[in-house]
Protein backbone atom coordinates (compact mmCIF):
# COMPACT_ATOMS: atom_id res chain seq x y z
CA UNK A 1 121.95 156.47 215.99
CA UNK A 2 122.95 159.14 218.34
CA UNK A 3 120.07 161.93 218.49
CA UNK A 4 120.85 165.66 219.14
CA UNK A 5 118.52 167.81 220.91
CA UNK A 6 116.77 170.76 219.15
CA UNK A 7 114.00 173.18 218.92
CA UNK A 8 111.23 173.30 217.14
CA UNK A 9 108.78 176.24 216.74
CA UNK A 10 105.00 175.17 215.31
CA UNK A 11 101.97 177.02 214.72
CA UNK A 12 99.31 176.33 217.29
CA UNK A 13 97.42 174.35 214.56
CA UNK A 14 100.47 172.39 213.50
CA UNK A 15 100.83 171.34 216.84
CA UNK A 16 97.65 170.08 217.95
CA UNK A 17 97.58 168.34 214.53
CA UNK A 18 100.81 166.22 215.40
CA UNK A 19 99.65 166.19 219.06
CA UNK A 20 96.37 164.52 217.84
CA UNK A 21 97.62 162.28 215.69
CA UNK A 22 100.40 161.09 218.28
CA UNK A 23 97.85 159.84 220.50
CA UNK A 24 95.85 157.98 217.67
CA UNK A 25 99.03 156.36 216.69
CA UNK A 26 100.30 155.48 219.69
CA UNK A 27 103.52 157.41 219.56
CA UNK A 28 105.38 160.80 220.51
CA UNK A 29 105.16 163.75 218.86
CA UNK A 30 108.67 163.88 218.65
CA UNK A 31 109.37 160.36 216.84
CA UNK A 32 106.55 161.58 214.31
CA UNK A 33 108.89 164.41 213.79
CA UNK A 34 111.70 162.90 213.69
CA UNK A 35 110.50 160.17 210.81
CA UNK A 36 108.98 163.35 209.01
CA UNK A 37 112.22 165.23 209.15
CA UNK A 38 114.19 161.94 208.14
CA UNK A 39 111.55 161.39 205.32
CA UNK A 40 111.99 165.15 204.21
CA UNK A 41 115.68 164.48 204.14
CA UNK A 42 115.64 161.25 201.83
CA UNK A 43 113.19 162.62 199.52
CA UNK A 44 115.28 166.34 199.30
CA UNK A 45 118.19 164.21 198.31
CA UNK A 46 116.58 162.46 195.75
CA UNK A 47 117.01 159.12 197.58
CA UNK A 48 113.54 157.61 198.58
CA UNK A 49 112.30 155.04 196.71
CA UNK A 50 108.51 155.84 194.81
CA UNK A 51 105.85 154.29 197.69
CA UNK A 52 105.22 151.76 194.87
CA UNK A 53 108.64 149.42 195.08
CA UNK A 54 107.74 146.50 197.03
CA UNK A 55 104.26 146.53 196.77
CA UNK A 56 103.72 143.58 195.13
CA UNK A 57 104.03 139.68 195.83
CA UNK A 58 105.27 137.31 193.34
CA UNK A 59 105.55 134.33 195.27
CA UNK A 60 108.53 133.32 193.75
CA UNK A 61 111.62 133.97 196.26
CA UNK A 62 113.77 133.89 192.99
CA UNK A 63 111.97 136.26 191.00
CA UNK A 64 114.51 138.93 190.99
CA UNK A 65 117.48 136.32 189.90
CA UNK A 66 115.63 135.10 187.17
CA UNK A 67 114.12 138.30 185.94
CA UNK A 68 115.38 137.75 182.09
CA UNK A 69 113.89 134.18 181.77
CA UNK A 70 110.49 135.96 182.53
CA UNK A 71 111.28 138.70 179.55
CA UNK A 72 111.93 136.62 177.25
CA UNK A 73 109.72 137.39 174.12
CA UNK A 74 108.80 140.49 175.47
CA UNK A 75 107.82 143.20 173.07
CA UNK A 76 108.25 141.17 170.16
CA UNK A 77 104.47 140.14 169.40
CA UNK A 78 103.29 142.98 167.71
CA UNK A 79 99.67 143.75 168.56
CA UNK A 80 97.09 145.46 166.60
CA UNK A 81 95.26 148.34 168.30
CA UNK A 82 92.19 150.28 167.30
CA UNK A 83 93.18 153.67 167.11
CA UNK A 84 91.33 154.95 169.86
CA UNK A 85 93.56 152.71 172.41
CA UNK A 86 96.72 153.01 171.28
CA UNK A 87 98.38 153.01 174.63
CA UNK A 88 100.39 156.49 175.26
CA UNK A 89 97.73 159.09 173.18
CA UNK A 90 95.93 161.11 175.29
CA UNK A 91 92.49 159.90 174.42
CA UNK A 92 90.72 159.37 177.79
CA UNK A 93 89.95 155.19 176.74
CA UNK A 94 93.94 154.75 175.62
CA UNK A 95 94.06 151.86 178.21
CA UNK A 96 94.51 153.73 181.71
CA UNK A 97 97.92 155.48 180.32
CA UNK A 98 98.07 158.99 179.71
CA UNK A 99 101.14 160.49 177.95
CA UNK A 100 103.52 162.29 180.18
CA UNK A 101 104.26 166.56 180.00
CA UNK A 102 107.21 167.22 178.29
């Protein structure tokens, strides 16, 4: 992609920050502001993906293609819960779910 030159004012602090962690990583300070910029962008436009997609392995190369075979059944065994776990309440024990602000 062609690049376009610009200029950027930082705060001293800002810029010994990305200075800093240039060196540790190996890499200008102007590619880590160009990723942050591009990042910025994406995630302004509502395009980047949540950090979770992809993070996990099935192993099966075909998982995506047979995703309904895998549903199948789903949701239809009803299951009993105590009370104090019904998954969605706000009880601090309700299973590692909390129920989201409306």
């Amino acid at each position: 992609m062609k690049k376009i030159k610009t200029t950027v004012y930082l705060n001293a602090g800002d810029y010994r920050k990305l200075r800093s962690l240039a060196t540790e990583e190996g890499r200008t300070a102007a590619e880590l502001v160009r990723e942050a910029v591009a990042e910025y962008a994406e995630r302004a436009t509502g395009r980047l993906w949540p950090r979770s997609i992809g993070i996990a392995d099935s192993g099966d190369p075909h998982f995506a293609e047979n995703c309904e075979g895998y549903l199948d059944g789903f949701g239809e065994e009803e299951i009993d819960y105590p009370p104090e776990r019904l998954p969605g309440t706000d009880t601090p024990d309700a299973i590692g779910r909390r129920r989201m602000p409306e």
